[in-house]
Protein backbone atom coordinates (compact mmCIF):
# COMPACT_ATOMS: atom_id res chain seq x y z
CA UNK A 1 41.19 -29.04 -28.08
CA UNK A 2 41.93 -29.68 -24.35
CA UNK A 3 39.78 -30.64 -21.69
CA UNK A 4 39.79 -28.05 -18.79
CA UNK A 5 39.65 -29.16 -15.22
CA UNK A 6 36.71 -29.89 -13.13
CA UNK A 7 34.82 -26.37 -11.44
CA UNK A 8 32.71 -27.37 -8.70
CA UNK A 9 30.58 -24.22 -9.05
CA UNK A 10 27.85 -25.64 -10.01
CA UNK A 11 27.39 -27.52 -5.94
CA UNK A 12 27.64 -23.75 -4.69
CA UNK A 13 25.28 -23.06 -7.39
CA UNK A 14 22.63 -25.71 -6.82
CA UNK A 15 23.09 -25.12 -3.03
CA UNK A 16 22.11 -21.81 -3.07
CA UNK A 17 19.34 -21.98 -5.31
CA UNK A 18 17.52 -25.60 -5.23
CA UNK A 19 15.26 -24.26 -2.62
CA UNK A 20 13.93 -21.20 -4.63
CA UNK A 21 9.91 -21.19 -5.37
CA UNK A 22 10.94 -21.96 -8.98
CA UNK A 23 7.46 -21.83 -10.66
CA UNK A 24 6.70 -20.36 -14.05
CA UNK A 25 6.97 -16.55 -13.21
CA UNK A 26 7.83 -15.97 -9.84
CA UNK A 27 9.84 -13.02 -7.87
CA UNK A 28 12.05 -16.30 -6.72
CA UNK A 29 12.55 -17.15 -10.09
CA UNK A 30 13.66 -14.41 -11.10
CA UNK A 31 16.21 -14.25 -8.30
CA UNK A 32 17.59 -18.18 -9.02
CA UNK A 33 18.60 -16.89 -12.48
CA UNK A 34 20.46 -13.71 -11.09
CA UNK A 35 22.12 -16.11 -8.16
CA UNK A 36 23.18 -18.27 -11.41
CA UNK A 37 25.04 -15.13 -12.98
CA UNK A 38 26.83 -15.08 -9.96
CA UNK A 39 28.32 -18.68 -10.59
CA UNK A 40 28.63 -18.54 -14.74
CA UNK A 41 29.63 -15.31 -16.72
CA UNK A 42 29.02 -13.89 -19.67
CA UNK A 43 24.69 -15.06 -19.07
CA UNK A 44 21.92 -13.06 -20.74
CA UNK A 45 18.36 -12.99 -19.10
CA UNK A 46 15.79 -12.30 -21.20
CA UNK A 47 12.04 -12.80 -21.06
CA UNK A 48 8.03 -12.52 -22.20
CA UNK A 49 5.81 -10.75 -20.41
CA UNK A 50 2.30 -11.98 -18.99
CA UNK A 51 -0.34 -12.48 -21.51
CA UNK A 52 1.53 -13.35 -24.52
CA UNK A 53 0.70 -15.74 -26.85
CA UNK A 54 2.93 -18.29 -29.02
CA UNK A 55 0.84 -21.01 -30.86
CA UNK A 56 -1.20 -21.09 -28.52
CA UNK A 57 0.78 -21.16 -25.09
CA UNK A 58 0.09 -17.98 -23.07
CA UNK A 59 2.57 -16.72 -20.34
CA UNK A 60 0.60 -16.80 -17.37
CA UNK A 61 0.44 -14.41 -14.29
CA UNK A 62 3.09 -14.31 -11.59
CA UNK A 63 2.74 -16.38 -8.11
CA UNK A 64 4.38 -15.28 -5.10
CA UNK A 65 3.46 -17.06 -2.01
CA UNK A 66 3.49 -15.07 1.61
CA UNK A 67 1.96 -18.07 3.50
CA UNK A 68 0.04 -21.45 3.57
CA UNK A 69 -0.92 -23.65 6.54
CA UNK A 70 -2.54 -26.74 6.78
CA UNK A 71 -4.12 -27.21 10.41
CA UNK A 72 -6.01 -30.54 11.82
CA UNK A 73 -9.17 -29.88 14.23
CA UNK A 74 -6.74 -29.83 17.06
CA UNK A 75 -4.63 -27.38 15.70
CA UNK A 76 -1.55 -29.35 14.72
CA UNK A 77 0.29 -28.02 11.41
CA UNK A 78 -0.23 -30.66 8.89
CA UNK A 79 1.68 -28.73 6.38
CA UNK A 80 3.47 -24.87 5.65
CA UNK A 81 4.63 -23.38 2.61
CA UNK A 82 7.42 -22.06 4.22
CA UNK A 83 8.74 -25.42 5.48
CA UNK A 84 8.28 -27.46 2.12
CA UNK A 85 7.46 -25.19 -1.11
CA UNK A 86 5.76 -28.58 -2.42
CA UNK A 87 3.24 -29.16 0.19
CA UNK A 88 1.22 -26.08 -2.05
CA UNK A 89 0.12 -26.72 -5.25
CA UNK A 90 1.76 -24.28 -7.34
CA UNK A 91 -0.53 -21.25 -8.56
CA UNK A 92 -2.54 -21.64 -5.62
CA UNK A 93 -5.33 -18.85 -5.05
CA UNK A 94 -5.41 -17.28 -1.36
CA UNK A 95 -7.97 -19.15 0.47
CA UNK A 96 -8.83 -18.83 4.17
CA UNK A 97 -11.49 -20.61 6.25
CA UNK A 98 -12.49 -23.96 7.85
CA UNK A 99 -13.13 -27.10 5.33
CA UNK A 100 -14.66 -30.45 6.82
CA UNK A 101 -12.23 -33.66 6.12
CA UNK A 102 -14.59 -35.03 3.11
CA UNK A 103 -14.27 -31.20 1.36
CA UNK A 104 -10.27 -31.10 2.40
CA UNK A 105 -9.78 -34.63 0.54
CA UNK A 106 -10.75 -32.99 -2.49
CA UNK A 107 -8.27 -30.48 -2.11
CA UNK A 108 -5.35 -33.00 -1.33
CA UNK A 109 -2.95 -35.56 -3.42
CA UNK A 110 -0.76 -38.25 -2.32
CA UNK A 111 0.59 -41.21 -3.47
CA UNK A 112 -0.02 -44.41 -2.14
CA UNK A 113 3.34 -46.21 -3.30
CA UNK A 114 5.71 -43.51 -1.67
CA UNK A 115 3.83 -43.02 1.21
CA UNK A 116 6.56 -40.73 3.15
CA UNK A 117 6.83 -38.07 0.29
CA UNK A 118 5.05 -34.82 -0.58
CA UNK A 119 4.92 -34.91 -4.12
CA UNK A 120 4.63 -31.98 -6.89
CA UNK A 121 1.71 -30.88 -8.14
CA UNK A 122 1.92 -28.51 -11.39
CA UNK A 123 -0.52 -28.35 -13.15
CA UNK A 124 -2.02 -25.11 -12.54
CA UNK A 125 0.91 -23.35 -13.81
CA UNK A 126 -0.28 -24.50 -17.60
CA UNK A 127 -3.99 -24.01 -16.56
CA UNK A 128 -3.77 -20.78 -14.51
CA UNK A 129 -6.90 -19.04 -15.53
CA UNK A 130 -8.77 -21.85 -13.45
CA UNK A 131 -6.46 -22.46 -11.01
CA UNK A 132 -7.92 -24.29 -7.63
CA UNK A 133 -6.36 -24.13 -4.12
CA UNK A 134 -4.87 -27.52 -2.68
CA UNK A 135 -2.21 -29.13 -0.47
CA UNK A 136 0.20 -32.14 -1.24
CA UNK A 137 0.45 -34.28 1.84
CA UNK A 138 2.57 -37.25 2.42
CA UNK A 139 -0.30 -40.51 1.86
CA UNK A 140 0.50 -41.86 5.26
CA UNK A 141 -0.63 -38.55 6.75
CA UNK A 142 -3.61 -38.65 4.59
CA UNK A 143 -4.68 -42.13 5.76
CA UNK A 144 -4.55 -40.79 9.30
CA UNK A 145 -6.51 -37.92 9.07
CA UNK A 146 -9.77 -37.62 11.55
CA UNK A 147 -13.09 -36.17 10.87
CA UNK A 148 -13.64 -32.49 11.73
CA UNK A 149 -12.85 -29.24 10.61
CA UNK A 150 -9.44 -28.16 9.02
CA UNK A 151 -7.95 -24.63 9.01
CA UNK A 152 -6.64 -23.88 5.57
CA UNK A 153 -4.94 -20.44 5.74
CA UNK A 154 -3.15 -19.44 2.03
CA UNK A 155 -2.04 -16.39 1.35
CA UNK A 156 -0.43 -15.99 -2.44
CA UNK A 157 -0.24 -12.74 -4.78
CA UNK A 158 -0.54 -12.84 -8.53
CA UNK A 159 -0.01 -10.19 -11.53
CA UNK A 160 1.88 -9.37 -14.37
CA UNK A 161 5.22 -10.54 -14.67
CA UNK A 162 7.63 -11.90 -16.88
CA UNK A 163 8.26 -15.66 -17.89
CA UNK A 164 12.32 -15.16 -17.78
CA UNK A 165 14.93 -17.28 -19.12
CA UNK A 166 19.10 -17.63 -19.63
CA UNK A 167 21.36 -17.96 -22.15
CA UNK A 168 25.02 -18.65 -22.31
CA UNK A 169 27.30 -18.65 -25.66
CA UNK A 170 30.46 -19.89 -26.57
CA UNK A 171 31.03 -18.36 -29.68
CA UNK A 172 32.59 -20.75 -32.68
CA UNK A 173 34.28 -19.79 -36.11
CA UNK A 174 30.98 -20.36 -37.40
CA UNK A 175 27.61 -19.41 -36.03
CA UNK A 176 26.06 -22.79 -36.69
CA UNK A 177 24.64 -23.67 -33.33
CA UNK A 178 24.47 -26.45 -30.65
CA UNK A 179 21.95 -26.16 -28.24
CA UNK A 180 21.92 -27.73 -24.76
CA UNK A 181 18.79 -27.59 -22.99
CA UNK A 182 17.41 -27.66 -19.57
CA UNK A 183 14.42 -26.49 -16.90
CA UNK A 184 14.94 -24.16 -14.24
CA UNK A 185 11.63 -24.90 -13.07
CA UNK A 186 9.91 -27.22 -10.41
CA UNK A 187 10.60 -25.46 -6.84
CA UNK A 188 12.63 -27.20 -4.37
CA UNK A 189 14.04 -29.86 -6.16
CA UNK A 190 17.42 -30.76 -7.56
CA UNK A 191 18.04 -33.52 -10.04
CA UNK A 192 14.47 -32.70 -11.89
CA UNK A 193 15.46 -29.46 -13.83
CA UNK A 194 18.26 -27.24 -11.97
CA UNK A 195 20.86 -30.09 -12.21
CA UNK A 196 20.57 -30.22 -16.02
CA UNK A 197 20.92 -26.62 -16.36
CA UNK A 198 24.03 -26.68 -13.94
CA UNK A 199 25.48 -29.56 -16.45
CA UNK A 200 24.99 -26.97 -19.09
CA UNK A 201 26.59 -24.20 -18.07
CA UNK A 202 29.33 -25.90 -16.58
CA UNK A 203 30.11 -27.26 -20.13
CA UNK A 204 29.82 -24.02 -21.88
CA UNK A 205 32.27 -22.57 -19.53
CA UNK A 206 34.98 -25.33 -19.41
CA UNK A 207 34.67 -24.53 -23.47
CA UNK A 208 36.14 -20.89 -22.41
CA UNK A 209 39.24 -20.13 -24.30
CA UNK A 210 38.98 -23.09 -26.04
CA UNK A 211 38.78 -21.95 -29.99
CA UNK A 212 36.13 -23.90 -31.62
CA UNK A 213 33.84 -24.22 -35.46
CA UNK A 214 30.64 -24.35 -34.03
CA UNK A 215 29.14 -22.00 -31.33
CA UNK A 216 27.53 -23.49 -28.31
CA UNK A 217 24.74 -22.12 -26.15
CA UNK A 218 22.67 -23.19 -22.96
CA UNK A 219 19.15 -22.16 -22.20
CA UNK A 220 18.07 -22.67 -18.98
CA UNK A 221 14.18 -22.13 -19.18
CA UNK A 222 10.76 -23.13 -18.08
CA UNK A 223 9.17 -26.78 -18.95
CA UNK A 224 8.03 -26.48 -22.90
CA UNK A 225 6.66 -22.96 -22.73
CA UNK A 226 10.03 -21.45 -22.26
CA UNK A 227 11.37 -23.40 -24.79
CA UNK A 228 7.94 -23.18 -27.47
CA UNK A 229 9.07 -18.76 -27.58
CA UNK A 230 12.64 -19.15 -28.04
CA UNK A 231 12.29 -21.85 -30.68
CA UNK A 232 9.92 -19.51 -32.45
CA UNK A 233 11.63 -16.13 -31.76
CA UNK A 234 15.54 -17.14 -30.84
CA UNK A 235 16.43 -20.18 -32.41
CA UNK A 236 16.45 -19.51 -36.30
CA UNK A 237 18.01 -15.81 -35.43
CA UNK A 238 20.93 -18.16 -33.62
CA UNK A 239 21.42 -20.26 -36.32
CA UNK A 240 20.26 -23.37 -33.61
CA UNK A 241 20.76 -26.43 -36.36
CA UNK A 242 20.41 -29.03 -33.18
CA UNK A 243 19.58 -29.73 -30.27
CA UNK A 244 20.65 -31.67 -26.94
CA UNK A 245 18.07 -31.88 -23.67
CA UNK A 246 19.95 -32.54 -20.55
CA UNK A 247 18.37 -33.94 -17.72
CA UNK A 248 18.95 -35.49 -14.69
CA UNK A 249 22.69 -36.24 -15.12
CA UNK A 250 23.73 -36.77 -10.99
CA UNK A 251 20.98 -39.12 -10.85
CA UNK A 252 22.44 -41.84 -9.65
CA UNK A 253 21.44 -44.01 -12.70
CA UNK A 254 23.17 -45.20 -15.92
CA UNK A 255 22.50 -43.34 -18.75
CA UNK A 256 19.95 -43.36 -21.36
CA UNK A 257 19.73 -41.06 -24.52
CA UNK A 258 16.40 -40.77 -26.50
CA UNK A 259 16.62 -39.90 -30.71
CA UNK A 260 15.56 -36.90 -32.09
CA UNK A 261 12.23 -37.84 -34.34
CA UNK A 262 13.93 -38.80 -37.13
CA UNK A 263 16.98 -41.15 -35.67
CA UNK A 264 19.56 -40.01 -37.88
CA UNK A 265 21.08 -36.63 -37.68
CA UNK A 266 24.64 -35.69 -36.36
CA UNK A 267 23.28 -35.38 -32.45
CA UNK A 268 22.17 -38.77 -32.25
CA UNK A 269 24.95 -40.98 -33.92
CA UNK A 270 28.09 -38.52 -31.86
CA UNK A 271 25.96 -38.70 -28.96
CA UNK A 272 25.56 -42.51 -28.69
CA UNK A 273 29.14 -42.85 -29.97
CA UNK A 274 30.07 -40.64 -27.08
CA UNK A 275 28.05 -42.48 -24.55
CA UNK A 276 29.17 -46.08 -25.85
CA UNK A 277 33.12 -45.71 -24.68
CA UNK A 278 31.76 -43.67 -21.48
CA UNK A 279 28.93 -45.40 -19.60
CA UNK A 280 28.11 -49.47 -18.56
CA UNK A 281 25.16 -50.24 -19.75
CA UNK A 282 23.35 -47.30 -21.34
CA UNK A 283 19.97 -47.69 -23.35
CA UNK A 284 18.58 -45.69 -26.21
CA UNK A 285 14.86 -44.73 -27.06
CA UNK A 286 13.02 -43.71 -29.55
CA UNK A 287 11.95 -40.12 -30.24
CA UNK A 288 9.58 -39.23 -26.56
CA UNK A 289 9.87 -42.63 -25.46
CA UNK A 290 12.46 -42.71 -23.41
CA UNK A 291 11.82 -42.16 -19.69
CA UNK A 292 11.94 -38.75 -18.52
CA UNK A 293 10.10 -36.77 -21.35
CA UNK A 294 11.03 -33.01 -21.85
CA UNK A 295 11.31 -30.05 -24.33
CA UNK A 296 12.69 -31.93 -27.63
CA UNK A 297 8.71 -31.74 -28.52
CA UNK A 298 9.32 -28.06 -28.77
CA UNK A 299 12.32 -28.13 -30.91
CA UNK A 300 11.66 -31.09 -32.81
CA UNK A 301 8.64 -30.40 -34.88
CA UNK A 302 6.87 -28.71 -37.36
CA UNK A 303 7.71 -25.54 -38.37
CA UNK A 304 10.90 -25.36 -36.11
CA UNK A 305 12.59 -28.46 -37.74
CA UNK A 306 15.46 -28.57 -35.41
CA UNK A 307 16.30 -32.09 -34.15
CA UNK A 308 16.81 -32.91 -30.66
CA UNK A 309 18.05 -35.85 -28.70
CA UNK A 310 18.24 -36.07 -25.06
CA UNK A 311 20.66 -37.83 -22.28
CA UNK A 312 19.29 -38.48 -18.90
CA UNK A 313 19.87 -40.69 -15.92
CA UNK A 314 16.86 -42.30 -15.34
CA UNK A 315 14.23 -42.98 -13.62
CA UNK A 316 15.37 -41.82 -10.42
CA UNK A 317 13.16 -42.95 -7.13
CA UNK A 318 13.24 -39.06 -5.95
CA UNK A 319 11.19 -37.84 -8.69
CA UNK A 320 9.11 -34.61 -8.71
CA UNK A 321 9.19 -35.46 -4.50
CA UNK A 322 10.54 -33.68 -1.49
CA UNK A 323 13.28 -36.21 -1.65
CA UNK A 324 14.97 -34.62 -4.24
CA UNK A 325 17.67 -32.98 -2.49
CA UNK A 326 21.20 -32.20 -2.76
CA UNK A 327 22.18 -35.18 -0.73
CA UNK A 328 20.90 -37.00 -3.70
CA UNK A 329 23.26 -35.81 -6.47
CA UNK A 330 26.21 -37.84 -7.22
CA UNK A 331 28.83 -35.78 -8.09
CA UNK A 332 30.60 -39.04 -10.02
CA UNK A 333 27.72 -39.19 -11.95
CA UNK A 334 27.66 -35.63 -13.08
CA UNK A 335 30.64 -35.53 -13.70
CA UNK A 336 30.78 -38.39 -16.00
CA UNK A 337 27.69 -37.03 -18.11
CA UNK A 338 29.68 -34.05 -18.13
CA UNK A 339 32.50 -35.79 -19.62
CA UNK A 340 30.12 -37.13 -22.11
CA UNK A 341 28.58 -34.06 -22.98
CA UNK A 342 32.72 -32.98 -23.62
CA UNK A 343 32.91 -35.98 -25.77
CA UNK A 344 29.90 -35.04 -27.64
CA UNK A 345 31.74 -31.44 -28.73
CA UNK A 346 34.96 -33.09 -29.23
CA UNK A 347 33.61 -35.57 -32.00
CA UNK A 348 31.63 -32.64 -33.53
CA UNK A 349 34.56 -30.18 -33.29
CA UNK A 350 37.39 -33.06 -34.72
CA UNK A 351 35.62 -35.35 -37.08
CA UNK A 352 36.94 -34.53 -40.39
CA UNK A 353 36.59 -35.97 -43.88
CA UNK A 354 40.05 -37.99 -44.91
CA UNK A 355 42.10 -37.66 -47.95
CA UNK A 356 44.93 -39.76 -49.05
CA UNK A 357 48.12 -38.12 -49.65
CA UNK A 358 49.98 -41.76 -50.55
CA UNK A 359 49.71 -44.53 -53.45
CA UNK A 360 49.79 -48.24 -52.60
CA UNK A 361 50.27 -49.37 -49.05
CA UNK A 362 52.44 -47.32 -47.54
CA UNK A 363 55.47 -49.45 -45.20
CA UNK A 364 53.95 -48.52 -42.03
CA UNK A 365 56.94 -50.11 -39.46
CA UNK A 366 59.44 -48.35 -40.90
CA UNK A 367 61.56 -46.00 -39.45
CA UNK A 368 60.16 -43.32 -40.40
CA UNK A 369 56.48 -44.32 -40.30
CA UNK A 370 56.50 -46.28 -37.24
CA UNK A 371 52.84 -46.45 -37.61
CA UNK A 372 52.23 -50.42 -37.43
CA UNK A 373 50.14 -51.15 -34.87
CA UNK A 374 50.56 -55.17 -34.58
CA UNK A 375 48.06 -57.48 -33.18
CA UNK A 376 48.33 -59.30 -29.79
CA UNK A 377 47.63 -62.55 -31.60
CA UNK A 378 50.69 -64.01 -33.46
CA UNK A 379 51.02 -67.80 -34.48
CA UNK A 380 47.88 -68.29 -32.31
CA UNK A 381 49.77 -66.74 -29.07
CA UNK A 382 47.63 -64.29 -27.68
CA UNK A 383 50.35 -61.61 -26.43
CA UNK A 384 49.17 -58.13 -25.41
CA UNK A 385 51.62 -55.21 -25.23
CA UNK A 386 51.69 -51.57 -24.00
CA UNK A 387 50.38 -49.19 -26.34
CA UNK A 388 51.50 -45.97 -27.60
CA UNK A 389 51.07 -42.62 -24.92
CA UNK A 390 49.92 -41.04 -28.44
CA UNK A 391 47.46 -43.32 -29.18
CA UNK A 392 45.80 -42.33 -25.88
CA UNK A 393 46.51 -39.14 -25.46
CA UNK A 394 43.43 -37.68 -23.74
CA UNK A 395 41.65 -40.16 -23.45
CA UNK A 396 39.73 -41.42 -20.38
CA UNK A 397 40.71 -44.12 -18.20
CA UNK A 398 36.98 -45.94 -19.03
CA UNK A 399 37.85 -45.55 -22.84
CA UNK A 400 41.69 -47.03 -22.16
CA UNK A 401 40.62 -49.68 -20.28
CA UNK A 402 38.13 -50.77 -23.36
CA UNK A 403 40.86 -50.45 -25.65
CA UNK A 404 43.52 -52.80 -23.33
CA UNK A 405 40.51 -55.44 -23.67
CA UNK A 406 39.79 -54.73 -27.54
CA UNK A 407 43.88 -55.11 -28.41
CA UNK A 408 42.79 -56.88 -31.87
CA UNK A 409 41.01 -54.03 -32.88
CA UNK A 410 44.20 -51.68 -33.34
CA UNK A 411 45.30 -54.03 -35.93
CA UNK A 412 41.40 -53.74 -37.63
CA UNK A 413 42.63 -50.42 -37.96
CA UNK A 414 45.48 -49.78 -39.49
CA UNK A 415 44.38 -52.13 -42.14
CA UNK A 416 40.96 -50.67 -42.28
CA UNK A 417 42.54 -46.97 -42.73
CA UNK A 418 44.81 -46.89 -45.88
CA UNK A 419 40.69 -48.08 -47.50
CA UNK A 420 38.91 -45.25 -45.86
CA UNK A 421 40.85 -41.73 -46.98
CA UNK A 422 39.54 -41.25 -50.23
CA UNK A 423 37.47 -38.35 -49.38
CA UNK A 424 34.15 -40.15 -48.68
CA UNK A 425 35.05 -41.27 -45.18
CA UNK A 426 35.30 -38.91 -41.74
CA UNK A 427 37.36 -40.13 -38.88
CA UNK A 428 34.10 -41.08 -37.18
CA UNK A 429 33.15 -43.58 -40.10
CA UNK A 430 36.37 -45.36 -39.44
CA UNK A 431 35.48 -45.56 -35.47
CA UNK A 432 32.49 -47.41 -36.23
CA UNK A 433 33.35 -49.73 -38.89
CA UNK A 434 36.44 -50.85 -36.74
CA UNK A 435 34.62 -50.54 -32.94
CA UNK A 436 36.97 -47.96 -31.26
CA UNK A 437 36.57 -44.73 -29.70
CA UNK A 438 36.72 -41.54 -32.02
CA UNK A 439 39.40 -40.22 -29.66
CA UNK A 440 41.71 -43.39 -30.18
CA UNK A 441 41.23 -43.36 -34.12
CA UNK A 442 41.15 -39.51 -34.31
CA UNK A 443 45.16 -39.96 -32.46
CA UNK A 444 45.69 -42.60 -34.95
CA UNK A 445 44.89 -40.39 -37.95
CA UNK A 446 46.87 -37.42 -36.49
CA UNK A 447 49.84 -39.59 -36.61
CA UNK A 448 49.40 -40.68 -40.31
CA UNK A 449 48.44 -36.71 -41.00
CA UNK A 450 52.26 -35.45 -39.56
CA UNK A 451 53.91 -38.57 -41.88
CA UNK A 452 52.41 -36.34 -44.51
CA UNK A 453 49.97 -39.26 -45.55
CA UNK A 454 46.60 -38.38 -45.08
CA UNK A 455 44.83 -34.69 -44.99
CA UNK A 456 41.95 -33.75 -42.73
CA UNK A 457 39.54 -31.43 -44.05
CA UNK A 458 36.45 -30.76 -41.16
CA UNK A 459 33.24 -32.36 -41.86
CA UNK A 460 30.73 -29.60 -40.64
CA UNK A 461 27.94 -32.00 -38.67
CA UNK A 462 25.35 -29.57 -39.92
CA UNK A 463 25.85 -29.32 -43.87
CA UNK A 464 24.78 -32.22 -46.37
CA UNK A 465 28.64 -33.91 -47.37
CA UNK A 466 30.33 -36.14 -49.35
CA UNK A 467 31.08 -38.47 -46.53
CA UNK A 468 29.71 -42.22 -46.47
CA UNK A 469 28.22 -43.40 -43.69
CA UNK A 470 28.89 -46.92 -42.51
């Protein structure tokens, strides 16, 4: 399974479409997820129309915006829609008329500890049948604001629509699914939704030709109501067994990865093993306390039973503010949650259950084994010496460089190995009792498997096994 080279789609992508009025159900919308067919092939839109109900979460109306202006009593624009989608509170009502400065405050929100930003305010998108009118200002505008009257001139449409959504596939051997998640929502912002779902997609189609066991699918969807209808009416008709949220990953932040509820299902231990070898520094959280919270609430609970985890680079200083822009997005970063999120199918795709094809320990630095991998410490003389091209074969330069200061633990290895192939063990077992990457001890293995030592059979990550865990 080979890694295929880096597609920078995804910054035409989030160029083109970070500045769309990405609310709920919107004619914008709408046209983001068409501009992201454009980018990624083989996407399927599908949707829910206005007024319908799943437990409890009702898709609401569309919201198209024509105008909204914020004047002071002199007639200087304090803020328009059509300069910063933020400075509106999504799901506005029209509203036209003069408001006095004590009424207008009522109508306004800022924060004091970023005073330069205009922040996002959502909330009547999940309360839409008693949705108010109001502006987000930066505070330091606020604070300077004289007595008088304001002209407050919105001008916003609503009706039936459709709450839309995408889906890509890459189709496995089996249809046992992984799904990545990620929003498409929150209008005019990068890292906080659109970024994830760029991630995604760009994983799903660096997967193309590539033949693989499991099938993988992004959804790119709106905030928990997107993803509360297709875990009720998509997910068990896709065979979805778990789930990954992705969020945030050009943030320019280390990573952290939060369990699914229960800690210990194949997502979480491949995904932290993934992120260990890849990333200074990470931390991990318990199930919706890490710090960006998102849709593994929808997936992970009763009735729906499918666990999710989520990886994020957070918290990021731009959040849910006008200051998350493009110029904002490492590309190193993304990249390298990318190449996590690689790791993460590679482990699921290659960890396989080991059986013994040998009796007794086998002479490994013969000639024709040449499989003894010595250690650098001999008569107390620490020594270190190059190792193998097939030991590293595909590996990382982050996960080589580990390994060149971890020499001692190639020799943990090969005597840990001829004790792990009786059939209870999986290549990822042997990773963690002995502290290397899977990708190092999955090379290892290969080597023993063409001596005609050991036979891999794959461990589906899914499906209750024989295999021990250490």
């Amino acid at each position: 399974m080979k890694t295929l080279k880096k597609s920078y789609s995804w910054k035409k992508a989030l160029n083109e479409i970070w500045k769309l009025n990405r609310v709920h159900v919107s004619s914008e919308m709408s046209f983001g997820y068409r501009l992201l067919k454009k980018y990624y092939k083989g996407l399927k839109i599908f949707g829910y129309k206005t007024g319908q109900i799943c437990s409890g979460w009702v898709i609401p109306p569309s919201w198209d915006v024509k105008k909204a202006i914020l004047k002071d009593p002199s007639g200087k624009k304090l803020a328009d829609w059509k300069k910063n989608k933020l400075s509106l509170w999504t799901y506005s009502p029209s509203f036209k008329g003069k408001v006095e400065k004590k009424q207008l405050l009522k109508k306004i929100v800022s924060n004091p500890k970023k005073p330069n930003v205009t922040i996002f305010h959502f909330r009547n998108q999940y309360n839409f049948w008693k949705a108010d009118w109001g502006f987000s200002l930066p505070h330091k505008v606020c604070k300077r604001l004289k007595n008088g009257k304001y002209d407050v001139d919105i001008e916003t449409s609503s009706g039936n629509g459709k709450l839309e959504m995408v889906e890509q596939e890459h189709k496995g051997k089996f249809k046992d699914s992984l799904l990545f998640v990620g929003h498409f929502d929150h209008p005019q912002m990068c890292l906080d939704g659109l970024v994830g779902c760029l991630a995604g997609h760009e994983v799903i189609s660096r997967l193309k030709n590539m033949k693989t066991n499991l099938t993988y699918r992004m959804l790119s969807t709106v905030e928990i109501i997107g993803s509360v209808f297709y875990a009720k009416y998509h997910a068990k008709k896709k065979k979805v067994r778990q789930a990954l949220f992705v969020a945030t990953p050009g943030a320019p932040k280390n990573l952290h990865y939060q369990f699914s509820f229960s800690k210990n299902n194949a997502i979480d231990r491949v995904s932290v093993h993934a992120i260990k070898y890849l990333e200074d520094n990470f931390k991990t959280h318990s199930f919706r306390k890490g710090p960006l919270r998102n849709d593994e609430s929808a997936f992970d609970v009763g009735g729906v039973h499918i666990p999710c985890g989520s990886i994020m680079r957070a918290p990021h200083e731009t959040y849910h503010t006008d200051e998350d822009t493009p110029g904002g997005v490492s590309s190193a970063k993304f990249e390298n949650t990318i190449l996590v999120l690689q790791e993460i199918i590679y482990i699921l795709e290659k960890n396989s259950i080991l059986k013994r094809k040998f009796f007794g320990l086998p002479r490994l630095s013969s000639k024709k084994n040449n499989l003894y991998l010595s250690s650098p410490n001999i008569s107390g003389v620490i020594k270190k010496y190059k190792i193998d091209d097939q030991l590293v074969k595909g590996m990382p330069k982050k996960m080589i460089k580990y390994l060149y200061k971890n020499q001692q633990k190639l020799n943990d290895l090969m005597n840990a190995l001829p004790n792990m192939c009786e059939g209870n063990y999986t290549v990822l077992d042997v990773a963690e009792f002995v502290g290397l990457p899977f990708r190092l001890v999955n090379n290892y293995v290969d080597m023993w498997v063409n001596k005609n030592l050991i036979k891999k059979v794959w461990a589906h990550p899914f499906k209750k096994s024989e295999q021990k865990n250490i």
